[in-house]
PDB file of N, CA and C in Angstrom:
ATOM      1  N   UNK A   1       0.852  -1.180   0.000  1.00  0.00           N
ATOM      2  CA  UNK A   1       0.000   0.000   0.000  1.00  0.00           C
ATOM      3  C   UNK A   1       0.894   1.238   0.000  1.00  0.00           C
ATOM      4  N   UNK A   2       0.218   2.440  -0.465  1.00  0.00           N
ATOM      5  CA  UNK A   2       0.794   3.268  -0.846  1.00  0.00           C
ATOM      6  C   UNK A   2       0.075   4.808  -0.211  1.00  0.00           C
ATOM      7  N   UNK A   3       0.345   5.817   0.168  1.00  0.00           N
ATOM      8  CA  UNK A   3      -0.207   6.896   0.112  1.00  0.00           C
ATOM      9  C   UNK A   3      -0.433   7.691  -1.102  1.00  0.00           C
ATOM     10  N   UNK A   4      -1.515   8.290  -1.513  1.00  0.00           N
ATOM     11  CA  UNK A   4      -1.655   8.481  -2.720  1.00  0.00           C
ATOM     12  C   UNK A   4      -2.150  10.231  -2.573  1.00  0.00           C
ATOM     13  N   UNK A   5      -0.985  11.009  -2.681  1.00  0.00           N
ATOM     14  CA  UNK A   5      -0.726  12.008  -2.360  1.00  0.00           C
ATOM     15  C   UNK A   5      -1.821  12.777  -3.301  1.00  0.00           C
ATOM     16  N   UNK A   6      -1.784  12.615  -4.224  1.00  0.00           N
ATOM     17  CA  UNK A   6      -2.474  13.165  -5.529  1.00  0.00           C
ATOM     18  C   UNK A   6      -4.479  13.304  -5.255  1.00  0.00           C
ATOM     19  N   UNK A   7      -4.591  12.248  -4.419  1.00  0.00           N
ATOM     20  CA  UNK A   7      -6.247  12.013  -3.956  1.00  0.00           C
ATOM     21  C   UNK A   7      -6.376  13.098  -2.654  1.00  0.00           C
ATOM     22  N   UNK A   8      -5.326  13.194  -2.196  1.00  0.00           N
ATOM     23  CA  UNK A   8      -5.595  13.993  -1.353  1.00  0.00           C
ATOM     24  C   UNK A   8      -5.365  15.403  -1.601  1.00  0.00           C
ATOM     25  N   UNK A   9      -4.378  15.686  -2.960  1.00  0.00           N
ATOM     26  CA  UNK A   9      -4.720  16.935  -3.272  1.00  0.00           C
ATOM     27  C   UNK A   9      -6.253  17.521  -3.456  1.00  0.00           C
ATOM     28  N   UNK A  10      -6.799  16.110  -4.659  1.00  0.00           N
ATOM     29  CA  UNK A  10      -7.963  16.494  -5.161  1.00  0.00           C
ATOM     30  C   UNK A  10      -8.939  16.798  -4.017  1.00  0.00           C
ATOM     31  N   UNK A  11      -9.224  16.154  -2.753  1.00  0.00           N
ATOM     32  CA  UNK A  11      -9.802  16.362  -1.730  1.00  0.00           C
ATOM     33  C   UNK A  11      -9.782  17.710  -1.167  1.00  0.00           C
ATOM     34  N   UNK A  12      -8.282  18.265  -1.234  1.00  0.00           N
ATOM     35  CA  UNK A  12      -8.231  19.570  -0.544  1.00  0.00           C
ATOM     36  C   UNK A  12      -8.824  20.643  -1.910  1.00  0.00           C
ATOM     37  N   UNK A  13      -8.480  20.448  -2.697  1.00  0.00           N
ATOM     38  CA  UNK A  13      -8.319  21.065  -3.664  1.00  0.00           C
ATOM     39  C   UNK A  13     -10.611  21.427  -4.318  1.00  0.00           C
ATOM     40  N   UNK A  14     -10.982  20.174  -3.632  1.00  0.00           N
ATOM     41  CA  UNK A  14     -12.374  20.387  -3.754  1.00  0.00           C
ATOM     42  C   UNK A  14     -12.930  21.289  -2.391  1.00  0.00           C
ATOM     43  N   UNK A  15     -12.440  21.072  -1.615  1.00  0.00           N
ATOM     44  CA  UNK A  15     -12.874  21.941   0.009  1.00  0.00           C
ATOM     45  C   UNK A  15     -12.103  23.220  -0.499  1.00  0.00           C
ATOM     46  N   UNK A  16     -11.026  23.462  -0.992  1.00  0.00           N
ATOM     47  CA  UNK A  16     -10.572  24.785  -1.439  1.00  0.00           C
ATOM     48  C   UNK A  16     -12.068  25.415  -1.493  1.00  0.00           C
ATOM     49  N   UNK A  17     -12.232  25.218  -3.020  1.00  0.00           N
ATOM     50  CA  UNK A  17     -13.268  25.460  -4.016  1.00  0.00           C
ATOM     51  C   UNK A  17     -14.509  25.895  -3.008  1.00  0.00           C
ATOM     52  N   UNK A  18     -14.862  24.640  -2.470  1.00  0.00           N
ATOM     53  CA  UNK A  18     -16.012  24.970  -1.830  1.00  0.00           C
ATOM     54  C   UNK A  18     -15.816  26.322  -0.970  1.00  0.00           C
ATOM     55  N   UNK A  19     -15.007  26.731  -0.281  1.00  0.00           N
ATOM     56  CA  UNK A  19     -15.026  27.356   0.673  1.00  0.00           C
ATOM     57  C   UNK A  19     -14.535  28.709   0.166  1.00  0.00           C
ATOM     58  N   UNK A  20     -14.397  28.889  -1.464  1.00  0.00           N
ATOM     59  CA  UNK A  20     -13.948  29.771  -2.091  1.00  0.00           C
ATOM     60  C   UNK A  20     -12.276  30.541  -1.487  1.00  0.00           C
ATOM     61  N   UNK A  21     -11.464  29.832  -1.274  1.00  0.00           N
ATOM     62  CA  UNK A  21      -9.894  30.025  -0.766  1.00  0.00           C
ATOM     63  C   UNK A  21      -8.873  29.920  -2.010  1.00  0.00           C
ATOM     64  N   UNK A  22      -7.964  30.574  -1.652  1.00  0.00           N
ATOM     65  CA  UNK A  22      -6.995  30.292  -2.938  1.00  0.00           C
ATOM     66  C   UNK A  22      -5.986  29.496  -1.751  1.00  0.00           C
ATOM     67  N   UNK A  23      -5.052  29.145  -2.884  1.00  0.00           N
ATOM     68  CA  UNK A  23      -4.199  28.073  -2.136  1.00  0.00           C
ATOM     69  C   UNK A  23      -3.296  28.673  -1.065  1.00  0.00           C
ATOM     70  N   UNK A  24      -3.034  30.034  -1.136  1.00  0.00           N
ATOM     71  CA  UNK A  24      -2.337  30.311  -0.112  1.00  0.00           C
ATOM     72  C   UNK A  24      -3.116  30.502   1.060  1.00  0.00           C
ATOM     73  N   UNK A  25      -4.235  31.240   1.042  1.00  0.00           N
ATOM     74  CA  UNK A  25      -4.865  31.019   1.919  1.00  0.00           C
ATOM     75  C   UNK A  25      -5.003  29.423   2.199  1.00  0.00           C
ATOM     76  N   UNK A  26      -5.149  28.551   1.630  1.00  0.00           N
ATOM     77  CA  UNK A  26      -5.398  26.700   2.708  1.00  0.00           C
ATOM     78  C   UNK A  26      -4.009  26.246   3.413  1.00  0.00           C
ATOM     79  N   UNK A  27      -3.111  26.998   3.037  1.00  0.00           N
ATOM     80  CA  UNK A  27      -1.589  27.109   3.290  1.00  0.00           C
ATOM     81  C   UNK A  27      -1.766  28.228   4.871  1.00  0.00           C
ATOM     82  N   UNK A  28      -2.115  28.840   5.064  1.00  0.00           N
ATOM     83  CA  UNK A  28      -2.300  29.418   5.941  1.00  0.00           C
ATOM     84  C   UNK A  28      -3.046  29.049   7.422  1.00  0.00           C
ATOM     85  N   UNK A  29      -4.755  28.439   6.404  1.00  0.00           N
ATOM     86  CA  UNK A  29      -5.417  27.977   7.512  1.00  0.00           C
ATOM     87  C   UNK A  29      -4.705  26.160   8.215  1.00  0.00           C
ATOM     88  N   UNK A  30      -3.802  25.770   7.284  1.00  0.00           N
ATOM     89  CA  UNK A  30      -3.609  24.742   7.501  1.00  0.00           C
ATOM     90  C   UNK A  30      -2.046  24.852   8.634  1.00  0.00           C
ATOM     91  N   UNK A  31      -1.109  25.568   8.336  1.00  0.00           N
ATOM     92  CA  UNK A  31      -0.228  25.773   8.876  1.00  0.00           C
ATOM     93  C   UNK A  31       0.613  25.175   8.815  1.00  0.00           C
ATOM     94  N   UNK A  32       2.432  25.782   9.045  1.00  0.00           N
ATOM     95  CA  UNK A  32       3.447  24.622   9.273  1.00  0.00           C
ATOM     96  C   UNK A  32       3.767  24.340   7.678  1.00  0.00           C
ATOM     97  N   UNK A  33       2.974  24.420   6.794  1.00  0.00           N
ATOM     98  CA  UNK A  33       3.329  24.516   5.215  1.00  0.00           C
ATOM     99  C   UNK A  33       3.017  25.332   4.551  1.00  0.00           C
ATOM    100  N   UNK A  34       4.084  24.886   3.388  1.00  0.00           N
ATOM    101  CA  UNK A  34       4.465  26.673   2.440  1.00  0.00           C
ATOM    102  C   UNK A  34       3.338  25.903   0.987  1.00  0.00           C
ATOM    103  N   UNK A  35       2.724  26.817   0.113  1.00  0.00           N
ATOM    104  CA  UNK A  35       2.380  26.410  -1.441  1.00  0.00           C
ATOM    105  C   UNK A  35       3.181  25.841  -2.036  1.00  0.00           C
ATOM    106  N   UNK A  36       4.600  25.619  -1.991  1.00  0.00           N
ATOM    107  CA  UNK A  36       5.342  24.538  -2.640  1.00  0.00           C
ATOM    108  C   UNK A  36       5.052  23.148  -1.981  1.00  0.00           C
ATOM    109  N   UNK A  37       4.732  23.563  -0.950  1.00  0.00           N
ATOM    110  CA  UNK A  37       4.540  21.754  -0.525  1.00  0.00           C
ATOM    111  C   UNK A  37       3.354  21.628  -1.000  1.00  0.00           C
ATOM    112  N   UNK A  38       2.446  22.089  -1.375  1.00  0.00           N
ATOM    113  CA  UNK A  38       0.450  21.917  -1.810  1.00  0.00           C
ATOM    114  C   UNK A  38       1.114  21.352  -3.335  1.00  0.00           C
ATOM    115  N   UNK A  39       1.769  22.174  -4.065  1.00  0.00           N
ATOM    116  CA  UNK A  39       2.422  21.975  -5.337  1.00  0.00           C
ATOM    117  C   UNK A  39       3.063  20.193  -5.554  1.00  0.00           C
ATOM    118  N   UNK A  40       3.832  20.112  -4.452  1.00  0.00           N
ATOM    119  CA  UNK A  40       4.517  18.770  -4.381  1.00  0.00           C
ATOM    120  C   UNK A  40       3.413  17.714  -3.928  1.00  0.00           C
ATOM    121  N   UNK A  41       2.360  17.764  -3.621  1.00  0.00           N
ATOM    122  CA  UNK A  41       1.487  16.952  -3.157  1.00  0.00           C
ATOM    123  C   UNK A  41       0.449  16.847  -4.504  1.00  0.00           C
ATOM    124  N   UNK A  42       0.619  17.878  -5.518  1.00  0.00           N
ATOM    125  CA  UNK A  42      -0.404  18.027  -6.371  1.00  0.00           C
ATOM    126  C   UNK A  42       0.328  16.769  -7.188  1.00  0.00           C
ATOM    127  N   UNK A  43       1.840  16.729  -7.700  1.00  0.00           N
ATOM    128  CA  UNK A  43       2.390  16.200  -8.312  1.00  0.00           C
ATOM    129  C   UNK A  43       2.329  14.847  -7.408  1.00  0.00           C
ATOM    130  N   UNK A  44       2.012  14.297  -6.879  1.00  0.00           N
ATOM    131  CA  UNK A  44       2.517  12.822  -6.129  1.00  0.00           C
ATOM    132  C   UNK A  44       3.616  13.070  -5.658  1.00  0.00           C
ATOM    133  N   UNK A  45       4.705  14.031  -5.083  1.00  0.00           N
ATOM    134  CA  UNK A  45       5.862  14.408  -4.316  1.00  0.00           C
ATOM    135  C   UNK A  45       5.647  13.539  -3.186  1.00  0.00           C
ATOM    136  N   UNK A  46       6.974  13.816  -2.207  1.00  0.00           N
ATOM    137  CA  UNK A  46       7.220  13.448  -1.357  1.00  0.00           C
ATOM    138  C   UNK A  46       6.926  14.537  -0.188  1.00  0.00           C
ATOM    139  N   UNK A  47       6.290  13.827   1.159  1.00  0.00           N
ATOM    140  CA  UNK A  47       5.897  15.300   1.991  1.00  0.00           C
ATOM    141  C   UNK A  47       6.099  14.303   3.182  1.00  0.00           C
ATOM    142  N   UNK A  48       6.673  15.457   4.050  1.00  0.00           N
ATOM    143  CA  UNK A  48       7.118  15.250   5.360  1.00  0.00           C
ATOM    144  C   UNK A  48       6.204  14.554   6.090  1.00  0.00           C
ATOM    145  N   UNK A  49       6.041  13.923   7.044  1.00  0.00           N
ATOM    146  CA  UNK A  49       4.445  13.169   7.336  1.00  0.00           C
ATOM    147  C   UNK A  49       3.928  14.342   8.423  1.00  0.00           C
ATOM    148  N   UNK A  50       4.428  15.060   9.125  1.00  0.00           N
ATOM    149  CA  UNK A  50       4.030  16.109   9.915  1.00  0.00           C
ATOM    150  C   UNK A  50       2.570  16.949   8.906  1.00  0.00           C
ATOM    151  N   UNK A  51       3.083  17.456   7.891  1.00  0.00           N
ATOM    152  CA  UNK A  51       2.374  18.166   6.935  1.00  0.00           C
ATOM    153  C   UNK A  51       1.556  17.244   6.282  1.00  0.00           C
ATOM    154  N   UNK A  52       1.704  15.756   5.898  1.00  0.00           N
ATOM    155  CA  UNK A  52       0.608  15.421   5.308  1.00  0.00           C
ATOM    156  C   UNK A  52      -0.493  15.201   6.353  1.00  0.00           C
ATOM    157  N   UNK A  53      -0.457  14.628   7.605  1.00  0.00           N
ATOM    158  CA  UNK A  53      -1.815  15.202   8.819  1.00  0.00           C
ATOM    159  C   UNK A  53      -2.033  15.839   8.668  1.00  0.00           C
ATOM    160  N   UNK A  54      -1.603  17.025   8.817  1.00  0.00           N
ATOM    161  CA  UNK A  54      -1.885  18.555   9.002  1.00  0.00           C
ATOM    162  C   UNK A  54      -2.756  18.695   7.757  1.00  0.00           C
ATOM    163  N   UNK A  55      -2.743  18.479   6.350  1.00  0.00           N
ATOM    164  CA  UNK A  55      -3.224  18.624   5.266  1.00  0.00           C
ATOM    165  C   UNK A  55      -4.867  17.560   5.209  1.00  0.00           C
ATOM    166  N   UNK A  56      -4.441  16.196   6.107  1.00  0.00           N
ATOM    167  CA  UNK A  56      -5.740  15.295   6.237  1.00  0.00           C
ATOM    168  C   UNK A  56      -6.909  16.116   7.030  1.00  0.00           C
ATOM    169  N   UNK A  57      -5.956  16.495   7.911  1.00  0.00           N
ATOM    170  CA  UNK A  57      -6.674  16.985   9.161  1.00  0.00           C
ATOM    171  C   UNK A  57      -7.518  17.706   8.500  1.00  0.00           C
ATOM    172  N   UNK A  58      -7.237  19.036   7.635  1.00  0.00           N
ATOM    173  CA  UNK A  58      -8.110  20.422   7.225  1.00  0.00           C
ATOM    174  C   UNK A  58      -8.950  19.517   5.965  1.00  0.00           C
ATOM    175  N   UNK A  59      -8.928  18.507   5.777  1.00  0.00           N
ATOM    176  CA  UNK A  59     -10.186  17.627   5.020  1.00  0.00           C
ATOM    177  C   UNK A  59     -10.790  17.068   5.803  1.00  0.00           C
ATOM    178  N   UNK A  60     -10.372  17.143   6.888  1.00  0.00           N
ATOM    179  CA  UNK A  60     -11.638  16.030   8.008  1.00  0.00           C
ATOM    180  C   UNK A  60     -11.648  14.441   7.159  1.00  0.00           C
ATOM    181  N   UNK A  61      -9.984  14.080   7.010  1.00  0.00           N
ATOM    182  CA  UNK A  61     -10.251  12.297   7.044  1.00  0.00           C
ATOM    183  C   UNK A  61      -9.090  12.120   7.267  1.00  0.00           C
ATOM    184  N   UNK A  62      -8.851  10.869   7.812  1.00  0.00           N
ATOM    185  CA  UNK A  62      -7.877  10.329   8.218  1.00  0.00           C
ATOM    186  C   UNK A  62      -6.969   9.416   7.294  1.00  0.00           C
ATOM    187  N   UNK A  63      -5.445   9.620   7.202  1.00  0.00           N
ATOM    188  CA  UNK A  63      -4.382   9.454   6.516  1.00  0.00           C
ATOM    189  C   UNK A  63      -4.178   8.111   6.086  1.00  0.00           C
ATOM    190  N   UNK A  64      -4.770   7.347   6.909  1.00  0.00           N
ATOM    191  CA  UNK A  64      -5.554   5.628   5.810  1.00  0.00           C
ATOM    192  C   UNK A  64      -6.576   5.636   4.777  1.00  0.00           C
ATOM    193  N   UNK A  65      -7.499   7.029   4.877  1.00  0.00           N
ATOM    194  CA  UNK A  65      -8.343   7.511   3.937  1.00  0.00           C
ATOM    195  C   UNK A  65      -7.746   7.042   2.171  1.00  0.00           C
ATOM    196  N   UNK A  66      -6.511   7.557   2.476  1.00  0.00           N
ATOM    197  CA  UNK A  66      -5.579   8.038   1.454  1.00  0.00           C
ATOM    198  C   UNK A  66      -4.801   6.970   0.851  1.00  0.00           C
ATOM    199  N   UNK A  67      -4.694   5.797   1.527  1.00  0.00           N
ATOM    200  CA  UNK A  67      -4.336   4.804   1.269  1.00  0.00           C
ATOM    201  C   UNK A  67      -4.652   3.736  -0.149  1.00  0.00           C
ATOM    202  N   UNK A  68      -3.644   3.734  -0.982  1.00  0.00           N
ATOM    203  CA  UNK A  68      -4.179   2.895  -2.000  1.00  0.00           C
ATOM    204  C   UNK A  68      -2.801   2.062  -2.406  1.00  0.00           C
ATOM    205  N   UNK A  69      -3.904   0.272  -2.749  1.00  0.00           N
ATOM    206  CA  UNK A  69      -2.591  -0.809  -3.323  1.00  0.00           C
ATOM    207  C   UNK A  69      -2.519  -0.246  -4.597  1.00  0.00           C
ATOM    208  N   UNK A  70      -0.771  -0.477  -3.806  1.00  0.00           N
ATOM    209  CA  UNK A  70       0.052  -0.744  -5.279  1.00  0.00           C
ATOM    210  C   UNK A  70      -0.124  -1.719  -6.164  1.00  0.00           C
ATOM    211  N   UNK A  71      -0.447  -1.123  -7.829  1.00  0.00           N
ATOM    212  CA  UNK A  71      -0.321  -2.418  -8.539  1.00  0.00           C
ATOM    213  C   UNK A  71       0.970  -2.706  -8.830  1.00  0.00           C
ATOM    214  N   UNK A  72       1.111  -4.109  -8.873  1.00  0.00           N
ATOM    215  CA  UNK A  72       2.273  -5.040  -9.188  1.00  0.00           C
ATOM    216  C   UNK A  72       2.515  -4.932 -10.619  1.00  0.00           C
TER     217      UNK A  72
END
């Protein structure tokens, strides 16, 4: 299994929307991360695990949410 950084952009990236925020602002309300890390998460990057909670958290789901098998 894998974290699938990219689902959880789309997640934030739909609560953005809803809540009419630009990304620096979700960078703000979220804290502890800069828009390059929202950027690196958009791409499937690599993110510190501190910041990817922090990023679950302001979606209201939890970081197994995010979880998907790897195909072989």
């Amino acid at each position: 299994m894998r974290f699938d950084a990219r689902v959880l952009y789309e997640a934030m990236d739909e609560q953005r929307r809803v809540r009419g925020l630009s990304w620096r602002e979700v960078a703000l309300e979220i804290g502890g991360i800069s828009p390059s890390t929202l950027t690196r998460t958009k791409l499937g990057g690599r993110m510190e695990a501190d910041g990817m909670l922090a990023m679950c958290r302001w979606v209201g789901r939890t970081a197994e949410s995010f979880l998907r098998y790897k195909p072989f």
